[in-house]
Protein backbone atom coordinates (compact mmCIF):
# COMPACT_ATOMS: atom_id res chain seq x y z
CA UNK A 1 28.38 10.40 -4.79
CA UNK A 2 26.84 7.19 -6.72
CA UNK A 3 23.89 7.68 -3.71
CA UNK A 4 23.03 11.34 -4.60
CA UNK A 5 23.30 10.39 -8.25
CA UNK A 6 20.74 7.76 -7.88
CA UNK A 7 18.62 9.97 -6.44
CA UNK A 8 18.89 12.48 -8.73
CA UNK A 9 17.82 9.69 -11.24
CA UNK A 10 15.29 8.43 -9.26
CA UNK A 11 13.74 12.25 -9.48
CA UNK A 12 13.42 12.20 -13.00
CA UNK A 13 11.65 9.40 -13.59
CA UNK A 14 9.39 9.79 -11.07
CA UNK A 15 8.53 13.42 -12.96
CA UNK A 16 8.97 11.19 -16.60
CA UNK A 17 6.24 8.67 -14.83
CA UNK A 18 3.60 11.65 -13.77
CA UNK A 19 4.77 13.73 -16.36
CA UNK A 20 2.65 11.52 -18.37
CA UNK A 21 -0.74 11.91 -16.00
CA UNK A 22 -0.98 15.91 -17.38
CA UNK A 23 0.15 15.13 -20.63
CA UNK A 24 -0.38 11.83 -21.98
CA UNK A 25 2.40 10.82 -24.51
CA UNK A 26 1.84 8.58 -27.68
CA UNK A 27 0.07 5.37 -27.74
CA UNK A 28 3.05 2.89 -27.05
CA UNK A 29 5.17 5.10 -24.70
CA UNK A 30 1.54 5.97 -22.37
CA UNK A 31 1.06 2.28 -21.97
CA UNK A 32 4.78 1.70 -20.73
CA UNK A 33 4.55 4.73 -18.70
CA UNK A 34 1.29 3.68 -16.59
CA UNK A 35 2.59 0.62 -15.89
CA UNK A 36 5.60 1.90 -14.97
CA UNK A 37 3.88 4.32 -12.57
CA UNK A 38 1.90 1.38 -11.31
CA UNK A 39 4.89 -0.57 -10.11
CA UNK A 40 6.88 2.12 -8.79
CA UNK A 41 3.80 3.28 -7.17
CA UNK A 42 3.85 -0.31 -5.52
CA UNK A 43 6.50 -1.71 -4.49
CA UNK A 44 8.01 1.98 -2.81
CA UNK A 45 4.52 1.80 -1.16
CA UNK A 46 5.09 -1.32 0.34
CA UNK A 47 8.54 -0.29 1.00
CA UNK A 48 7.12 2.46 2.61
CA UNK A 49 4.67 0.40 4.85
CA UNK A 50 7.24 -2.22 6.17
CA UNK A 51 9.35 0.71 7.40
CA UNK A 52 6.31 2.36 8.76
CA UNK A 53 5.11 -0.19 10.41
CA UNK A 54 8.30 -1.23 12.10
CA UNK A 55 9.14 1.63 13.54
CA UNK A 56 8.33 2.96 17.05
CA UNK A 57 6.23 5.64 17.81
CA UNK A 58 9.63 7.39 19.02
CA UNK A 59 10.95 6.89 15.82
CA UNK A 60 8.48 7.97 13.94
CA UNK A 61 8.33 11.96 15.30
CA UNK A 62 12.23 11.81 15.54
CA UNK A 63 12.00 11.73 12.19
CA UNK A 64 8.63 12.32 10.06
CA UNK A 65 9.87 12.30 6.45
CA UNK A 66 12.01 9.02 6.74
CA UNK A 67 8.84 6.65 5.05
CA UNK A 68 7.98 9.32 2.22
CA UNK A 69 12.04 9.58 1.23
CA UNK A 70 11.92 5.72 1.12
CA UNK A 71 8.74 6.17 -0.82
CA UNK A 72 10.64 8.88 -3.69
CA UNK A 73 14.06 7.19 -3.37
CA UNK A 74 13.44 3.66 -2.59
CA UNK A 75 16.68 1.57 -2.32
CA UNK A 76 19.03 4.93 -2.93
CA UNK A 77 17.64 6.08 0.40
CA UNK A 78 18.37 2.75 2.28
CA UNK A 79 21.80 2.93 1.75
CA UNK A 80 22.05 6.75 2.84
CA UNK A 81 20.92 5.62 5.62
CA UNK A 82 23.55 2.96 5.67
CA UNK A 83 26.08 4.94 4.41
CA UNK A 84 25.22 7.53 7.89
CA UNK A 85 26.18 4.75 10.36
């Protein structure tokens, strides 16, 4: 339950972070929202990468979606994955 409602979380601000790319908010809250988008943007990517690049090429079409679900869901998605074995 406390997985999915991470998630869930996770969700909205990603939509809260672009959100703000079609419509900018006020002055003080854009700033904080770009650079929020700029870390989360970041460190899921290279989240993203070390799984990529780790994994065999077996791996990889057993299951196609695994690196962009790390990417959305980060460290919620690690522990499903935990939480499945």
């Amino acid at each position: 339950m406390f997985i999915f409602i991470g998630k869930v979380l996770y969700s909205l601000v990603w939509l809260f972070l672009v959100f703000n790319l079609i419509y900018p908010y006020p002055h003080p809250a854009n700033v904080v929202a770009n650079i929020g988008l700029i870390a989360f943007t970041v460190i899921h990517g290279l989240q993203a990468w070390m799984l990529h690049s780790t994994m065999t090429n077996q791996e990889k079409q057993q299951d196609k979606f695994k690196v962009l679900r790390l990417f959305l869901f980060g460290v919620f998605e690690s522990l499903s994955w935990k939480d499945k074995k």
